[in-house]
C-alpha atoms as a PDB file:
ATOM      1  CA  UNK A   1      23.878  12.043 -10.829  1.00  0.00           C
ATOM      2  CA  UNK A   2      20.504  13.969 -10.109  1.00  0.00           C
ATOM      3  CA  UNK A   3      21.413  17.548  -8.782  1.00  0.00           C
ATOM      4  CA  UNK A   4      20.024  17.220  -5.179  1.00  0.00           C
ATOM      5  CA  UNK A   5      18.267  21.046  -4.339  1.00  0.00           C
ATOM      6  CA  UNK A   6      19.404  23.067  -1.398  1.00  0.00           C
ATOM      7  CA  UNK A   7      15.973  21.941   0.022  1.00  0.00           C
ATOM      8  CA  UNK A   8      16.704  18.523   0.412  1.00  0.00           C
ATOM      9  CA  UNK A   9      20.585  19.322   1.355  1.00  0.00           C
ATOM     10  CA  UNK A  10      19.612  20.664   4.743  1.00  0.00           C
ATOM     11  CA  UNK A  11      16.619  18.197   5.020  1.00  0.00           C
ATOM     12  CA  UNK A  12      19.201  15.186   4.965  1.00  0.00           C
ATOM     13  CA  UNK A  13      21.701  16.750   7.339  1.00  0.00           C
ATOM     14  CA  UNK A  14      18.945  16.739  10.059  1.00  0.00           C
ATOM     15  CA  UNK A  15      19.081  12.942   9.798  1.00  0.00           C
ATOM     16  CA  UNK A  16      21.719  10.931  11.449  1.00  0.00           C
ATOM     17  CA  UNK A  17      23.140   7.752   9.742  1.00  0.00           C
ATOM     18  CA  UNK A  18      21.442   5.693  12.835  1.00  0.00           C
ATOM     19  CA  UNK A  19      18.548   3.510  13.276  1.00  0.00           C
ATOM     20  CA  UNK A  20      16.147   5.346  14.484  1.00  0.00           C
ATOM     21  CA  UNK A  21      13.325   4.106  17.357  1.00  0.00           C
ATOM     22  CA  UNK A  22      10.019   4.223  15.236  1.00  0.00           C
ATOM     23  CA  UNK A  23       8.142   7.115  16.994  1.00  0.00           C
ATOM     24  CA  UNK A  24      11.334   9.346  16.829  1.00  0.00           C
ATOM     25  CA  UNK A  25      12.041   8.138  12.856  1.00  0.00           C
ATOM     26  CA  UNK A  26       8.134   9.380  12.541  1.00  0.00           C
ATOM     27  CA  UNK A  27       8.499  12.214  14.312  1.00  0.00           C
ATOM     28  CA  UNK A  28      11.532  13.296  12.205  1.00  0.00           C
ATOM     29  CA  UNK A  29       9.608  12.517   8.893  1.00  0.00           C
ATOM     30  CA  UNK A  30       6.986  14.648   9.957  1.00  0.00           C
ATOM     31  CA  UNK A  31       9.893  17.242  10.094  1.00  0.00           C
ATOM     32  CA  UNK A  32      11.389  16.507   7.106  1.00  0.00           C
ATOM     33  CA  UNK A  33       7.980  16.894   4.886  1.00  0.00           C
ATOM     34  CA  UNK A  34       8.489  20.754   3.974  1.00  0.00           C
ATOM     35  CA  UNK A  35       7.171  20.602   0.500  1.00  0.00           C
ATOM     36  CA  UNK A  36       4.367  22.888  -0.401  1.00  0.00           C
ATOM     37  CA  UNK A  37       1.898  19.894  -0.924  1.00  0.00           C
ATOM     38  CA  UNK A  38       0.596  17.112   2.073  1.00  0.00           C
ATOM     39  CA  UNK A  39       3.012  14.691   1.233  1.00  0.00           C
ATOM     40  CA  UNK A  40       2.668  10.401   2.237  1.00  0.00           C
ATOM     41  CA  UNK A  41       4.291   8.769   4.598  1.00  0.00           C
ATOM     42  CA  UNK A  42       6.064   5.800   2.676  1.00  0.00           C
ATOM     43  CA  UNK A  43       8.012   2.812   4.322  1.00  0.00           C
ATOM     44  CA  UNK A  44      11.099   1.079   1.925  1.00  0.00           C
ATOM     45  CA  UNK A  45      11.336  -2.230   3.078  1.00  0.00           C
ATOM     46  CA  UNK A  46      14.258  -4.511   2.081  1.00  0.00           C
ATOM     47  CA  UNK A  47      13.656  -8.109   2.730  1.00  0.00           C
ATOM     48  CA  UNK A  48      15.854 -10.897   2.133  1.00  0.00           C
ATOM     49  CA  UNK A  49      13.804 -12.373  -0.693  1.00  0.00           C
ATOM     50  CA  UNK A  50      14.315 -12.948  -4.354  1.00  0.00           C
ATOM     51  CA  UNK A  51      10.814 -13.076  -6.145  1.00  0.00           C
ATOM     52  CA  UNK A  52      12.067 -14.811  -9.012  1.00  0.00           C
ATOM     53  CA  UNK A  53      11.036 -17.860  -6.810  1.00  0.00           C
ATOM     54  CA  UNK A  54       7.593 -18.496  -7.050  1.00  0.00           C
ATOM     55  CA  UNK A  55       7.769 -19.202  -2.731  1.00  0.00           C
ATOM     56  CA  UNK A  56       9.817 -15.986  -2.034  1.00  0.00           C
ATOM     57  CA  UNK A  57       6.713 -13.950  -3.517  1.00  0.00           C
ATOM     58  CA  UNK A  58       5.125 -11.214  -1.234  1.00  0.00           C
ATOM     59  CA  UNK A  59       1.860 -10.207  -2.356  1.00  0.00           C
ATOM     60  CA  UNK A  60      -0.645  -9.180   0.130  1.00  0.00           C
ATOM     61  CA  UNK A  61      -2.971  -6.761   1.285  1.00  0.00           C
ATOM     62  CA  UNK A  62      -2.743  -4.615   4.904  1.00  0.00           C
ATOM     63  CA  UNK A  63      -5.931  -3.021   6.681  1.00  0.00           C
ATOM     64  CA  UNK A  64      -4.266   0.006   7.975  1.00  0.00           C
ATOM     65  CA  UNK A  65      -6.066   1.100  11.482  1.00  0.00           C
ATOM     66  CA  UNK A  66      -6.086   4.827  11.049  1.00  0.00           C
ATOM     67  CA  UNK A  67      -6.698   5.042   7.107  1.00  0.00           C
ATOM     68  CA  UNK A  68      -4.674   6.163   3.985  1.00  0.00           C
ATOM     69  CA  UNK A  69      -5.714  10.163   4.513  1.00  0.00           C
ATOM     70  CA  UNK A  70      -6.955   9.823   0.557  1.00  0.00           C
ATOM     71  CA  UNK A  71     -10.417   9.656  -0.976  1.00  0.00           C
ATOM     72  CA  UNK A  72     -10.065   5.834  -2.648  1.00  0.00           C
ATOM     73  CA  UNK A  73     -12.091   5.763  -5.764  1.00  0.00           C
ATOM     74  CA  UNK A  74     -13.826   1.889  -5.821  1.00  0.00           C
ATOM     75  CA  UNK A  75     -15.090   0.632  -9.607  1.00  0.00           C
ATOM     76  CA  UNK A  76     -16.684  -2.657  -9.452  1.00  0.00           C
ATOM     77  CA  UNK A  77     -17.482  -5.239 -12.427  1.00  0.00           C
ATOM     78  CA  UNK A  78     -20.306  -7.501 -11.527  1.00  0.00           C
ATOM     79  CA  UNK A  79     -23.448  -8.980 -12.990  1.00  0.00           C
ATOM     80  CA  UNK A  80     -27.297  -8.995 -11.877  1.00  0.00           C
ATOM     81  CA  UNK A  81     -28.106  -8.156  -8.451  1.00  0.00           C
ATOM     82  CA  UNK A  82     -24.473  -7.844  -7.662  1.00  0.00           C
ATOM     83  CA  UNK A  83     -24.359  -4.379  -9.772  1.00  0.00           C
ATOM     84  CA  UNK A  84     -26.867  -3.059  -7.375  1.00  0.00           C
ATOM     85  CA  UNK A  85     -25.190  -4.618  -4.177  1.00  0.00           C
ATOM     86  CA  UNK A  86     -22.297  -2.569  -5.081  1.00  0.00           C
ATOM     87  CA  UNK A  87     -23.548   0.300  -5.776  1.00  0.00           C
ATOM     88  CA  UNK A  88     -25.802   0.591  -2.055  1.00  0.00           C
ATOM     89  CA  UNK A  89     -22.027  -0.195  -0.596  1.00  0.00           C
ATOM     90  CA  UNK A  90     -20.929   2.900  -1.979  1.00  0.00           C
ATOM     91  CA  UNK A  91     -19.072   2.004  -5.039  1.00  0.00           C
ATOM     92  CA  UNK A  92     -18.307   5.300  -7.272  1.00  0.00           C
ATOM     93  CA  UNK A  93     -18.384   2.904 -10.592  1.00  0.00           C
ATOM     94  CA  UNK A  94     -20.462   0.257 -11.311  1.00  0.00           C
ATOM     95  CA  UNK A  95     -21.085  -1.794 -14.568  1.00  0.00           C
ATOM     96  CA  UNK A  96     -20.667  -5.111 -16.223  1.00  0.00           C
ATOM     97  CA  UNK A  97     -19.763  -5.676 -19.747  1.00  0.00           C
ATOM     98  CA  UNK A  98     -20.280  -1.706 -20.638  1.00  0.00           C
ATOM     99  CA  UNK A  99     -17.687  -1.017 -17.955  1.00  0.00           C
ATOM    100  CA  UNK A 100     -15.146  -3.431 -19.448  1.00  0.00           C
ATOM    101  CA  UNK A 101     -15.537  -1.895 -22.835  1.00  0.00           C
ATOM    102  CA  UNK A 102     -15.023   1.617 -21.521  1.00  0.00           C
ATOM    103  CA  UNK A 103     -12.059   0.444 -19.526  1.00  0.00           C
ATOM    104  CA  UNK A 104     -10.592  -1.167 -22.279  1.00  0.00           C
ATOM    105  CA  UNK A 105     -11.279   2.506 -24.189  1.00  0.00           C
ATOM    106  CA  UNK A 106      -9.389   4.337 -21.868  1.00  0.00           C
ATOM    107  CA  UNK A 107     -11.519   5.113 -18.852  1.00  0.00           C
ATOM    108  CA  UNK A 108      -9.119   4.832 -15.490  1.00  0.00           C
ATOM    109  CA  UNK A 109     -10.973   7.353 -13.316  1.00  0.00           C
ATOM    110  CA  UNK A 110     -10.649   4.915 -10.562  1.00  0.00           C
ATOM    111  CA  UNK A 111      -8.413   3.834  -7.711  1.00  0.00           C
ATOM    112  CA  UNK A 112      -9.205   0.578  -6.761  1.00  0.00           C
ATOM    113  CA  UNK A 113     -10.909  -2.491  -9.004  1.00  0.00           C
ATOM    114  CA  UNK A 114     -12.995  -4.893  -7.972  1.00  0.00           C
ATOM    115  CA  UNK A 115     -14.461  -7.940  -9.325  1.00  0.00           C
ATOM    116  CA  UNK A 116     -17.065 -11.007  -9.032  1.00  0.00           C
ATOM    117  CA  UNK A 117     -15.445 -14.201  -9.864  1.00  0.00           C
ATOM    118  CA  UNK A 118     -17.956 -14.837 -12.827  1.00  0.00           C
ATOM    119  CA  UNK A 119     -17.110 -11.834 -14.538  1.00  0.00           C
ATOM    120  CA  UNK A 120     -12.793 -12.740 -14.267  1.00  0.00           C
ATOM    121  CA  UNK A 121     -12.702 -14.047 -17.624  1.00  0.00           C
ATOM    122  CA  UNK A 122     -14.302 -11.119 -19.057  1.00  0.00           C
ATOM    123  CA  UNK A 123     -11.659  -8.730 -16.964  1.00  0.00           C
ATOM    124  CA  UNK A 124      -8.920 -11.156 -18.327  1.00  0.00           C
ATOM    125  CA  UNK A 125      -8.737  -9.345 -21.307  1.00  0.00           C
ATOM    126  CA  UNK A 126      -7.886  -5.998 -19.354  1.00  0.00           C
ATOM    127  CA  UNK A 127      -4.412  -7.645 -18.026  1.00  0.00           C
ATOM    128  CA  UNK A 128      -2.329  -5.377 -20.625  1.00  0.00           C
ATOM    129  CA  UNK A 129      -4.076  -2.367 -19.714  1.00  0.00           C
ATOM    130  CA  UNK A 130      -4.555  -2.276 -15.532  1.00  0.00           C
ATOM    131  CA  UNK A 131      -1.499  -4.679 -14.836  1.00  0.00           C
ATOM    132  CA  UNK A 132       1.211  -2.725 -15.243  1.00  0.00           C
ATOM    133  CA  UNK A 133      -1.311  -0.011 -12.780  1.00  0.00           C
ATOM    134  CA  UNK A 134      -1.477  -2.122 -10.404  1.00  0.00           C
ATOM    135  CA  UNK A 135      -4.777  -2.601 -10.861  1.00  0.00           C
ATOM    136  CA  UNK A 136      -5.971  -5.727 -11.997  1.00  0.00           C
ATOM    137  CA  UNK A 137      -8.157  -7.887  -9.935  1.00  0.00           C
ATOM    138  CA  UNK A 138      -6.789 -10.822  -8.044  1.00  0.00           C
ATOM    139  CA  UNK A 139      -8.072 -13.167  -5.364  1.00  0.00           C
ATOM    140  CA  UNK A 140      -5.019 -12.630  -3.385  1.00  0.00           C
ATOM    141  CA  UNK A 141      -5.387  -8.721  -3.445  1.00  0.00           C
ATOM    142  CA  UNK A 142      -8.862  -9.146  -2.052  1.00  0.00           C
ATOM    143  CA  UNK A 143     -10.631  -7.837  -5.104  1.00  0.00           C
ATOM    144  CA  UNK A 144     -11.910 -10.652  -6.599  1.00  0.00           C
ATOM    145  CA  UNK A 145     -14.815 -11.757  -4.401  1.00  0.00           C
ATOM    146  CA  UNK A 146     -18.953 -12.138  -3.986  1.00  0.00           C
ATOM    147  CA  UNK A 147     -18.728 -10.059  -0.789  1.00  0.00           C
ATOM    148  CA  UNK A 148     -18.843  -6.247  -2.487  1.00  0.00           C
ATOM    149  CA  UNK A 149     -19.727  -4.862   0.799  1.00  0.00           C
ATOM    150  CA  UNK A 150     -17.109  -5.635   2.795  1.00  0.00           C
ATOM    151  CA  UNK A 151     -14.719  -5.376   0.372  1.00  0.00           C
ATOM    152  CA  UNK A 152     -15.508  -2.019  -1.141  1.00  0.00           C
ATOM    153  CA  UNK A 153     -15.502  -0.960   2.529  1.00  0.00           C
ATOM    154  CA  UNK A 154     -12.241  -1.980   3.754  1.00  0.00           C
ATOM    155  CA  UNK A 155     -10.441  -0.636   0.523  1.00  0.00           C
ATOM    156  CA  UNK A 156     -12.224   2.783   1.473  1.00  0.00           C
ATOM    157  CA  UNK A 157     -11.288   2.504   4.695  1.00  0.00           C
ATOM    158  CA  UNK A 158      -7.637   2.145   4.082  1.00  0.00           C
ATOM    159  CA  UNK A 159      -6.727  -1.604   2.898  1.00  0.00           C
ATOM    160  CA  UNK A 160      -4.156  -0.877   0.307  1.00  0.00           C
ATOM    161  CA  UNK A 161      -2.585  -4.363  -1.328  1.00  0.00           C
ATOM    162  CA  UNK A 162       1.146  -4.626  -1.940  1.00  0.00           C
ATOM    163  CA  UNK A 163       3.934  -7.103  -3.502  1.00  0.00           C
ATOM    164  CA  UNK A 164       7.695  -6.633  -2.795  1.00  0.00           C
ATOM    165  CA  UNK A 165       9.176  -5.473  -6.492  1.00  0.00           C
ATOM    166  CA  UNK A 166      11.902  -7.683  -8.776  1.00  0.00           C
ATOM    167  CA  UNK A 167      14.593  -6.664  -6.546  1.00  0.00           C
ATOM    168  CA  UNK A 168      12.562  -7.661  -2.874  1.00  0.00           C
ATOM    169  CA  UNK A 169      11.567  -4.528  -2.112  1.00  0.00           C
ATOM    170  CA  UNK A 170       8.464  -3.236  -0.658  1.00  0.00           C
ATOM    171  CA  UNK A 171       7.421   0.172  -1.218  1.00  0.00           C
ATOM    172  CA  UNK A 172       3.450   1.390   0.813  1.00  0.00           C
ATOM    173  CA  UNK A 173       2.317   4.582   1.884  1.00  0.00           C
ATOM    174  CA  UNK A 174       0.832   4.311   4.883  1.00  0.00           C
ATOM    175  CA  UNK A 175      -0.501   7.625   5.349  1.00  0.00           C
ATOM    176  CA  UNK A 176      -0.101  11.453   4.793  1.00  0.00           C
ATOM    177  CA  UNK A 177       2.356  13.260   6.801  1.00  0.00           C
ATOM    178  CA  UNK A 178      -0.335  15.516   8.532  1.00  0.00           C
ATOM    179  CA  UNK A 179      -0.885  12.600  10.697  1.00  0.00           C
ATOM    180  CA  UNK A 180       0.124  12.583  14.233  1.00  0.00           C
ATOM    181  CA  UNK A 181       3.204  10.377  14.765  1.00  0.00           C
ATOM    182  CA  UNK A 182       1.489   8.115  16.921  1.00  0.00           C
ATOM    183  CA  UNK A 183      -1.321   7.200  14.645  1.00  0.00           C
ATOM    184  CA  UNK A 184       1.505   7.012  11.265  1.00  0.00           C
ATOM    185  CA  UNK A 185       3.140   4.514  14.122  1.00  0.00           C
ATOM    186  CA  UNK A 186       0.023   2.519  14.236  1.00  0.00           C
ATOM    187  CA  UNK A 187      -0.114   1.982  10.655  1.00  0.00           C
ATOM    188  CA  UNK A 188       3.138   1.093  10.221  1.00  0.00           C
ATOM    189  CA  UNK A 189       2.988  -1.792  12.954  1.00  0.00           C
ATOM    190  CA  UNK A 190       0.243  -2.847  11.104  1.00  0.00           C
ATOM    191  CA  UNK A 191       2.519  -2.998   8.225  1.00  0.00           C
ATOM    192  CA  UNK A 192       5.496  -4.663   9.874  1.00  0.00           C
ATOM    193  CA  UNK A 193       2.878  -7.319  11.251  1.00  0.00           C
ATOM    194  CA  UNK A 194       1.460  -7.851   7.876  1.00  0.00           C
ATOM    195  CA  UNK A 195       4.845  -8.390   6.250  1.00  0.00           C
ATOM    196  CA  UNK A 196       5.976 -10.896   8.837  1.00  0.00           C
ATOM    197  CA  UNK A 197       2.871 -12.514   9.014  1.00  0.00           C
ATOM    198  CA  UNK A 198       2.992 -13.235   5.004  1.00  0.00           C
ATOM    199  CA  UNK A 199       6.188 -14.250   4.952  1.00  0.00           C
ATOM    200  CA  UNK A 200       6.767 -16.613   1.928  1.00  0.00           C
ATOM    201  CA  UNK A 201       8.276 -20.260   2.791  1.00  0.00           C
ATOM    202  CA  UNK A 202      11.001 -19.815   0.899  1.00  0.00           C
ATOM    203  CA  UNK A 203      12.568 -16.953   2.827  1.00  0.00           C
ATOM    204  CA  UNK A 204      15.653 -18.272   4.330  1.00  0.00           C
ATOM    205  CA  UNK A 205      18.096 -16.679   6.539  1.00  0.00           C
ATOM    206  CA  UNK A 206      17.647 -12.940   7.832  1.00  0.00           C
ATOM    207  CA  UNK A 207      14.445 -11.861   6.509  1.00  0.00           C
ATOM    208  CA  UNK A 208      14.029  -8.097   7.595  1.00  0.00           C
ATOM    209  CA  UNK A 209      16.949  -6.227   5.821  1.00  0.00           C
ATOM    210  CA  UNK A 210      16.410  -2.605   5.809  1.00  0.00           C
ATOM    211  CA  UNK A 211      13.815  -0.518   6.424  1.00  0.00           C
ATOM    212  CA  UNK A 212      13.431   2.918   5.670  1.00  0.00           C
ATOM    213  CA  UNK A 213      10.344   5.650   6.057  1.00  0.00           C
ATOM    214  CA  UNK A 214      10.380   8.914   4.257  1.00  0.00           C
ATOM    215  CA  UNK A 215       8.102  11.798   3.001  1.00  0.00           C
ATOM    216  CA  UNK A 216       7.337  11.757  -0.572  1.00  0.00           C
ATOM    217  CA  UNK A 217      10.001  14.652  -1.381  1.00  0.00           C
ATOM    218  CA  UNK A 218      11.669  13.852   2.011  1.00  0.00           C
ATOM    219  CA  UNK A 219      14.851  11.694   2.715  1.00  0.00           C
ATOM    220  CA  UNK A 220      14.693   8.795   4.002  1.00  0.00           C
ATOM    221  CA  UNK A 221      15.152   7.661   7.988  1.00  0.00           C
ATOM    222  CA  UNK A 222      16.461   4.054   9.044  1.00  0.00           C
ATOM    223  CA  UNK A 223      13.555   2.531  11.457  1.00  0.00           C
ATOM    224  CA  UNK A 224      15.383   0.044  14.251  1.00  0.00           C
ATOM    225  CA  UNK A 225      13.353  -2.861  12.690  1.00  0.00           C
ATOM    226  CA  UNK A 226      13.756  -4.678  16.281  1.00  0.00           C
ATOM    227  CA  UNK A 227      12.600  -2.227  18.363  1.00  0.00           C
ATOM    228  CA  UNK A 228       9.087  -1.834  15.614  1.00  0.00           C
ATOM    229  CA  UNK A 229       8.568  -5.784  15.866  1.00  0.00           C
ATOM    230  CA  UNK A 230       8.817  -5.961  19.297  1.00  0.00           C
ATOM    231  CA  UNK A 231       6.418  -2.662  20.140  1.00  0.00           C
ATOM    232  CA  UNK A 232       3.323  -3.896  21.405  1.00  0.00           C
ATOM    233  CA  UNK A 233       0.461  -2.291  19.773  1.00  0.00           C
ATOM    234  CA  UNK A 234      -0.886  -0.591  23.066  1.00  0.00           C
ATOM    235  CA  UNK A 235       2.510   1.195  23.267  1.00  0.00           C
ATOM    236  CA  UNK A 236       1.591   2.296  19.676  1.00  0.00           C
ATOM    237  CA  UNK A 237      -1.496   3.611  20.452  1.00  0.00           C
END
């Protein structure tokens, strides 16, 4: 068992084993975040999936309203006029083949990867290297596509992709703790809406399972998963 510092001891006995209403849970995580960096906000969603299932898979991508609080770092791989296209939408890498080489090198200087469909089976061979970084390009991700601009963007803007893991659960920041709790409550609607609006056809019985938000060195707080789905978004701001 991981020794658990005095820190954290008297963190965790401010929370109560309850479920918390969202803005309170937020409020409390805001609390909680003590460390001497600006920690994220991260939600730990169980759902009652099992991915092993090709229709229980959760892969998607959320828009969050008021941002990620980080500077996302977009590299795009394109070809002709598309290289310049990218690079007036504020890309911070742009290349084609080059690129690819360099990647496959060892150059990772970036957050976010995106790609034009013609240049996919050139990025193919880069699976090995950015898969296991989450950070291979993939229609259903929303960064493989003609449409640099908007795509480059919304990822800069705060669109962060996410799958639930092996087990069917979903781990997202969505945000940095030095957020008010009303805008972190915002985000995470937009989250909750997301997840039930994806949900795969195989899901059967009681999808939402638990749901828990945290600081990055913080412990974690049990949202009422009821009382998020049924906030209307003008009560979250």
């Amino acid at each position: 068992m991981a020794k658990i510092s005095r820190r954290l001891q008297g963190l965790q006995a401010k929370v109560e084993d309850k479920d918390y209403h969202p803005l309170e849970a937020l409020a409390l995580l805001k609390e909680t975040a003590t460390a001497k960096f600006t920690e994220a906000a991260e939600a730990h969603v169980r759902l009652g999936i099992d991915p092993k299932y090709t229709d229980q898979q959760l892969r998607t991508t959320v828009a969050l309203p008021k941002g990620t609080g980080q500077i996302v770092r977009v590299a795009v791989i394109a070809r002709g006029e598309k290289v310049n296209e990218a690079s007036n939408a504020g890309a911070d890498i742009v290349g084609s083949e080059e690129l690819i080489d360099e990647i496959q090198k060892g150059r990772m200087d970036f957050d976010k990867l995106i790609a034009t469909p013609d240049v996919m089976p050139q990025v193919a061979k880069l699976g090995k290297l950015l898969g296991p970084r989450g950070l291979m390009p993939s229609p259903k991700g929303g960064t493989v596509t003609f449409d640099l601009g908007s795509a480059i963007a919304e990822f800069k803007a705060g669109k962060l992709e996410f799958r639930a893991d092996r087990t069917g659960i979903v781990h997202v920041m969505f945000g940095k703790t030095t957020f008010s709790p009303e805008d972190l409550l915002v985000n995470l609607k937009a989250l909750q809406e997301t997840i039930d609006r994806n949900r795969p056809s195989g899901a059967k019985g009681r999808y939402w399972r638990t749901f828990y938000v945290s600081a990055t060195m913080g412990p974690s707080i049990k949202i009422d998963v009821t009382a998020l789905r049924d906030l209307k978004l003008s009560e979250a701001g």
